[in-house]
C-alpha atoms as a PDB file:
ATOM      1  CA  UNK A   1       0.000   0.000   0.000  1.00  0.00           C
ATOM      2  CA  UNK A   2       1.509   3.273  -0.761  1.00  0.00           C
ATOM      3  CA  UNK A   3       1.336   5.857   1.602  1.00  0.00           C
ATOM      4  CA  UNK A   4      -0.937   8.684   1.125  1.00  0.00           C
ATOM      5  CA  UNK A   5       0.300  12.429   0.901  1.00  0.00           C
ATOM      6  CA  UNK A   6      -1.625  13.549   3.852  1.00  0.00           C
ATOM      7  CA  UNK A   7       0.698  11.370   5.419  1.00  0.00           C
ATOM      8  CA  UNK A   8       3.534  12.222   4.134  1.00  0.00           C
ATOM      9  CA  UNK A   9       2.829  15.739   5.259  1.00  0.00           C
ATOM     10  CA  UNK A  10       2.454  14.521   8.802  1.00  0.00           C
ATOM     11  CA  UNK A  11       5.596  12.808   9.103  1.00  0.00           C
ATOM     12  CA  UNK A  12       7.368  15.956   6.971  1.00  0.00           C
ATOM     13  CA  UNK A  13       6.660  18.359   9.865  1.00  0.00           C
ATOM     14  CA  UNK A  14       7.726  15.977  12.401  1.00  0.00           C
ATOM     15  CA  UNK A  15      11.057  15.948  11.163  1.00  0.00           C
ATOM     16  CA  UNK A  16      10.770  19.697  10.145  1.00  0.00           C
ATOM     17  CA  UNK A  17      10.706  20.142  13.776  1.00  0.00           C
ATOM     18  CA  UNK A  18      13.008  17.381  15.198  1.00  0.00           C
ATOM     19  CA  UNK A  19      16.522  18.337  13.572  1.00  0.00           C
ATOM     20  CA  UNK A  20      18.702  18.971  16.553  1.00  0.00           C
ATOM     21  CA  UNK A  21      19.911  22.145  15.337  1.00  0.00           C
ATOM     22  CA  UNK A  22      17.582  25.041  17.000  1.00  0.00           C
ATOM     23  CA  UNK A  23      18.193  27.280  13.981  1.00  0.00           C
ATOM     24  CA  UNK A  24      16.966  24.794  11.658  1.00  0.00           C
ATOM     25  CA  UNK A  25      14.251  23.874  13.210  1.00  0.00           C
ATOM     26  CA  UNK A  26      12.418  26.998  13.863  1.00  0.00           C
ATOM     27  CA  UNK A  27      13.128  27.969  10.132  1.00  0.00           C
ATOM     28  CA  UNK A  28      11.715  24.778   8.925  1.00  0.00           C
ATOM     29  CA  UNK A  29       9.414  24.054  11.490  1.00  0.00           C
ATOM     30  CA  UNK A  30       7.306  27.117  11.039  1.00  0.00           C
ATOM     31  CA  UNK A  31       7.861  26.398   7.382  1.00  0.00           C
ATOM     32  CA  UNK A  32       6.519  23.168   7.584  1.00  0.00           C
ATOM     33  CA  UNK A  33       3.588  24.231   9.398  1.00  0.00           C
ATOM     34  CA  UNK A  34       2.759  26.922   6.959  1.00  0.00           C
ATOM     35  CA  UNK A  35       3.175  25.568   3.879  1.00  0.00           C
ATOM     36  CA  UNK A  36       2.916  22.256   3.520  1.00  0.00           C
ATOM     37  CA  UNK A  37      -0.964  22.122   3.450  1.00  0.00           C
ATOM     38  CA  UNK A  38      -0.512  23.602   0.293  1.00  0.00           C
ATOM     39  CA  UNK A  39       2.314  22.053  -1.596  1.00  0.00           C
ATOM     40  CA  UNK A  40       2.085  20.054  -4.356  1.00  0.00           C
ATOM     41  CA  UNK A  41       3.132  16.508  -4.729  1.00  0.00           C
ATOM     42  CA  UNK A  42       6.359  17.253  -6.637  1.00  0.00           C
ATOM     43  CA  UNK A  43       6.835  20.104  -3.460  1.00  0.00           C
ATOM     44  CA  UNK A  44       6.341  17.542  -0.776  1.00  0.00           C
ATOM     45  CA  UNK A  45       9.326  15.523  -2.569  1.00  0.00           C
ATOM     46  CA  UNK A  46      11.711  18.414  -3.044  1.00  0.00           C
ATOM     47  CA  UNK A  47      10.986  18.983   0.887  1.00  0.00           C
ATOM     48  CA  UNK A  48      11.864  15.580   1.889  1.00  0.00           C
ATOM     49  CA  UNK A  49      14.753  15.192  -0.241  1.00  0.00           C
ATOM     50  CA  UNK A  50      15.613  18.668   1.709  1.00  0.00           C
ATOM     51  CA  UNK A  51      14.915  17.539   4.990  1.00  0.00           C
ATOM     52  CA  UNK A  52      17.226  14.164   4.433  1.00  0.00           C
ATOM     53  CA  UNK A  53      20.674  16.906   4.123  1.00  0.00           C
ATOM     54  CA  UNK A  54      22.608  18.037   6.740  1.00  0.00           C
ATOM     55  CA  UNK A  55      21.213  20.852   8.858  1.00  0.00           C
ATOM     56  CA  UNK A  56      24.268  22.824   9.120  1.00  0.00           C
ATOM     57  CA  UNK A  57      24.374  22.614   5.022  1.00  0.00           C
ATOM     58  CA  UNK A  58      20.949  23.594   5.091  1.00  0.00           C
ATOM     59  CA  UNK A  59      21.015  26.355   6.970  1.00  0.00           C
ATOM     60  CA  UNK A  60      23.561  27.604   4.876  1.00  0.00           C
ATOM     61  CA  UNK A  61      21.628  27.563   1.756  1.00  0.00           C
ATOM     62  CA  UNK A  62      18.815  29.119   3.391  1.00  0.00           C
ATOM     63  CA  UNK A  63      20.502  32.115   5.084  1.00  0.00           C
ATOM     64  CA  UNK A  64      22.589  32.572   1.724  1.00  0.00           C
ATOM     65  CA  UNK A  65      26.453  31.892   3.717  1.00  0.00           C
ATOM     66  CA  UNK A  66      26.720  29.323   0.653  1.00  0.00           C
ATOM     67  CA  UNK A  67      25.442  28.464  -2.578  1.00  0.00           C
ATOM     68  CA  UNK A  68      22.072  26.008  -2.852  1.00  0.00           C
ATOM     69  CA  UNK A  69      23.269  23.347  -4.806  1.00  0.00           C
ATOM     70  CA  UNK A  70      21.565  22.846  -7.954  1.00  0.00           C
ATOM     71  CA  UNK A  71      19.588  19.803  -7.253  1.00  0.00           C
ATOM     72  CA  UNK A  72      18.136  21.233  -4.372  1.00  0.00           C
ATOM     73  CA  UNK A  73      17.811  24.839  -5.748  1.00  0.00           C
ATOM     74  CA  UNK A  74      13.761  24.458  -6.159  1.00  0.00           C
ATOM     75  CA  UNK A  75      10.743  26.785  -5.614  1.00  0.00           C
ATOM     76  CA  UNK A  76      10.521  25.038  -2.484  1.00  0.00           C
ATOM     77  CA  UNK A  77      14.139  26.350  -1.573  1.00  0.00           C
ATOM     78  CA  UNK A  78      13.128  29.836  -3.006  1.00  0.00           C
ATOM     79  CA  UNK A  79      10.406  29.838  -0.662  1.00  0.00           C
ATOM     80  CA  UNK A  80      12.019  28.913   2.443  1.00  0.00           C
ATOM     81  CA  UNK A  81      14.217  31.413   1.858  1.00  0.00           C
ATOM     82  CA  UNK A  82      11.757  33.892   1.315  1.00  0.00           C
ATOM     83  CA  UNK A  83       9.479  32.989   4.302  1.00  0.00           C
ATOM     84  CA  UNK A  84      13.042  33.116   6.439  1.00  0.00           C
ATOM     85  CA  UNK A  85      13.180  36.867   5.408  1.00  0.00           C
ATOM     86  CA  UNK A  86      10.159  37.889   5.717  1.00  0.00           C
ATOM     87  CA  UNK A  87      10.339  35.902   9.367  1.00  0.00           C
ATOM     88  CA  UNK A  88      13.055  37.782  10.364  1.00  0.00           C
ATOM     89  CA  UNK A  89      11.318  41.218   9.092  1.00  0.00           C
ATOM     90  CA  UNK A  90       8.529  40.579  11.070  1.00  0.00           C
ATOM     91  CA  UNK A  91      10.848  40.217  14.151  1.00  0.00           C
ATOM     92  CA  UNK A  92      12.830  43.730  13.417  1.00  0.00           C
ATOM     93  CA  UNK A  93      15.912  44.495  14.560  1.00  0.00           C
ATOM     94  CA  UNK A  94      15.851  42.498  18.262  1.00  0.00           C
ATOM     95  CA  UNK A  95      14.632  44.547  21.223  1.00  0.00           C
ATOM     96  CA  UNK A  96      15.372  48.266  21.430  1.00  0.00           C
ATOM     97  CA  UNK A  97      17.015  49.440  24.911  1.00  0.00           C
END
């Protein structure tokens, strides 16, 4: 029986938020939960071939300190990065003393 993609979804943001490196997971965590509702099939695969990389690697792609490699420079990778900016824009600077 093949598995259906509502639950592939499930077990997507599960590991979107279990991936032992805080930065990643709030990044794709919040991700997860916001977008994967949404994503098509082909989406959902370019996410878990994302999710099976290295966090450190993945932050990196994400906060631009080095280059997405091609296979995983998708729309889903486009959007993470996006949704990481406008993340951090809706947090501002930090607190002002």
């Amino acid at each position: 029986m093949t598995e259906t993609l509502e639950n592939r979804r499930k077990k997507l943001r599960i590991r979107a938020w279990r991936r032992g490196f805080k930065e990643a997971d709030l990044i794709l965590g919040r991700y997860a939960d916001q977008a994967l509702e949404t994503m098509s099939e082909t989406d959902v695969d370019d996410f878990d071939r994302l999710l099976d990389q290295l966090d450190a690697d993945i932050y990196s792609w994400v906060i631009g300190s080095a280059p997405t490699p091609a296979a995983f420079d998708t729309p889903v990778m486009d959007a993470l990065k996006s949704f990481r900016v406008d993340r951090d824009a809706a947090f501002g600077d930090g607190p002002k003393v």
